[in-house]
C-alpha atoms as a PDB file:
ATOM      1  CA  UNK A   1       0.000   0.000   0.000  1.00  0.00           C
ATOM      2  CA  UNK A   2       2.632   2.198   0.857  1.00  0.00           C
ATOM      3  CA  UNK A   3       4.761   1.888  -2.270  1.00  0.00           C
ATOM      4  CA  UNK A   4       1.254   2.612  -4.293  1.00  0.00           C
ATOM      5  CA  UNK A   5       1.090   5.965  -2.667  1.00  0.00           C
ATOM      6  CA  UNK A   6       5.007   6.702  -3.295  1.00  0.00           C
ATOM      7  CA  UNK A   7       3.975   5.774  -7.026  1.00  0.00           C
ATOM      8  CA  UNK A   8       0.899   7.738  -7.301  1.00  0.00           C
ATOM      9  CA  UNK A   9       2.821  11.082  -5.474  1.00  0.00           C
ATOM     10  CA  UNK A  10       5.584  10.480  -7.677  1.00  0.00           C
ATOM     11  CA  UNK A  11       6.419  13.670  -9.314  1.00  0.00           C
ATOM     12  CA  UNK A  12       8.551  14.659 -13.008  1.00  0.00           C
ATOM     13  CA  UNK A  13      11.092  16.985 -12.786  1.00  0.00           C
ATOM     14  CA  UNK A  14       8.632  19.829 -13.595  1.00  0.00           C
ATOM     15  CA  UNK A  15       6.345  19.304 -10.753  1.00  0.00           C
ATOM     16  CA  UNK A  16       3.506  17.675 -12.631  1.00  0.00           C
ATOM     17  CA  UNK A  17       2.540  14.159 -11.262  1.00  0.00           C
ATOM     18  CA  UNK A  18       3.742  11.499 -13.757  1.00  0.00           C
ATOM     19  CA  UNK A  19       1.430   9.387 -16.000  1.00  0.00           C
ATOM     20  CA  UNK A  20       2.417   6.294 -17.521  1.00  0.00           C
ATOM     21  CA  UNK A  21       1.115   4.513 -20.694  1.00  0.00           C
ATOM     22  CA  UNK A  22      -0.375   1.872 -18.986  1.00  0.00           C
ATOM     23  CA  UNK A  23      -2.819   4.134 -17.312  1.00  0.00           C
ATOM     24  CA  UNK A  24      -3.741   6.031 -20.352  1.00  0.00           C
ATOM     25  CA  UNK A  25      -4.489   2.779 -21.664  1.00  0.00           C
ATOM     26  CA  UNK A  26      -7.015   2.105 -18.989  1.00  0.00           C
ATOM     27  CA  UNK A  27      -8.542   5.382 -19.826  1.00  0.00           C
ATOM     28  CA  UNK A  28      -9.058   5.561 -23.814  1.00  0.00           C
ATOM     29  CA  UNK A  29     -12.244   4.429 -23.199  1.00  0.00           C
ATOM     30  CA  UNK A  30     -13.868   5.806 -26.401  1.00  0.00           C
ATOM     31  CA  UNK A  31     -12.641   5.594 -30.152  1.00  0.00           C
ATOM     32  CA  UNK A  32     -11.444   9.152 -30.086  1.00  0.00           C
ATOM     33  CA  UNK A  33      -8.851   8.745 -26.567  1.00  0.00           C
ATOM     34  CA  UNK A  34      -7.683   4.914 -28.523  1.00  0.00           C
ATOM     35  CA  UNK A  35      -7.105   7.189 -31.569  1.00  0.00           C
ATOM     36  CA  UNK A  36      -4.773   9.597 -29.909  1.00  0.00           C
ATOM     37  CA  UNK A  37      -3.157   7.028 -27.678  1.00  0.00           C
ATOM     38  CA  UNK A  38      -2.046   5.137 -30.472  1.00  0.00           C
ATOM     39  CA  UNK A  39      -1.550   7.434 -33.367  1.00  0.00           C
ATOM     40  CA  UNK A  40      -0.192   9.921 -31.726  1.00  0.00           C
ATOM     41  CA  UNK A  41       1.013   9.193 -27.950  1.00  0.00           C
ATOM     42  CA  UNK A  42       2.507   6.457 -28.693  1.00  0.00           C
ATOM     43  CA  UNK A  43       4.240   7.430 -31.924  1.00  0.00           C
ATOM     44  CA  UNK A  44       5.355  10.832 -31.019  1.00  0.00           C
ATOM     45  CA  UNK A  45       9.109  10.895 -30.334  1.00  0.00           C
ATOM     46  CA  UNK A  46       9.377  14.772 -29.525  1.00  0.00           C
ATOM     47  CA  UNK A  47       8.944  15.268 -25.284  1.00  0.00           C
ATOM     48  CA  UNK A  48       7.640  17.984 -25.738  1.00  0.00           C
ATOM     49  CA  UNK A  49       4.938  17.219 -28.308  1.00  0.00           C
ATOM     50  CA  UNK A  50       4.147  14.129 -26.756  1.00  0.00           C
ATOM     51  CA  UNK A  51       3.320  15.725 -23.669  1.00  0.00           C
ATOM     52  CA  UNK A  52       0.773  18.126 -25.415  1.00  0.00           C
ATOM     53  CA  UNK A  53      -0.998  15.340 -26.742  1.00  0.00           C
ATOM     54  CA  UNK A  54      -1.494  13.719 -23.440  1.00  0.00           C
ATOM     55  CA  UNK A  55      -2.521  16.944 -22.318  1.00  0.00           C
ATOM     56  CA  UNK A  56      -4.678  17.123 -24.749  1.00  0.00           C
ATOM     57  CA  UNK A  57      -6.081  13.014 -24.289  1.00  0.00           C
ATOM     58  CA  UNK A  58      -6.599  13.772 -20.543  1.00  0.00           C
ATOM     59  CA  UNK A  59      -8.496  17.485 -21.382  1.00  0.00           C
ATOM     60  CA  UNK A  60     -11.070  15.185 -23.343  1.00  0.00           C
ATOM     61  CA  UNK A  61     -11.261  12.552 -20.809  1.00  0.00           C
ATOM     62  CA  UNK A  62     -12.009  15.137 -18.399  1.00  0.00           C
ATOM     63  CA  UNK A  63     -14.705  16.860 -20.048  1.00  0.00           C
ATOM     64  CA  UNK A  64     -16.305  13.421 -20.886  1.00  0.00           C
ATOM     65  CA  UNK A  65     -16.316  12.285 -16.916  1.00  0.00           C
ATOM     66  CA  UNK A  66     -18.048  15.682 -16.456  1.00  0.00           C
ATOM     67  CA  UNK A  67     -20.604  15.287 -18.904  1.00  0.00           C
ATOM     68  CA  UNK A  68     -21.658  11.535 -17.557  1.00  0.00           C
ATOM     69  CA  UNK A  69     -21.679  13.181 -14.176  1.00  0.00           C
ATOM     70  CA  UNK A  70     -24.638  15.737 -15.076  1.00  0.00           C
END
């Protein structure tokens, strides 16, 4: 349990708490999220980039848990 919450509080060099693939994959629940997972996520090679896109992948999966939740 304990080394769950050192993963989960785990934090980049930026501050931002980290996100692996693995739990993206959990989330691309829908056709669009699978889309940018694997054409884009998972194909980008910039850091930079890459980290817009999952930006962007958890902006949508945000506003779709918000929807479901009215």
């Amino acid at each position: 349990m304990e080394d769950t919450m050192k993963q989960k509080s785990k934090q980049d060099k930026d501050g931002q708490t980290a996100i692996n693939i693995t739990q993206l994959r959990q989330m691309a629940t829908t056709k669009k999220l699978r889309d940018i997972l694997q054409n884009h996520i998972d194909k980008e090679t910039i850091p930079t980039v890459r980290t817009a896109w999952i930006e962007y992948f958890l902006e949508i999966k945000n506003k779709k848990i918000l929807l479901n939740k009215r």
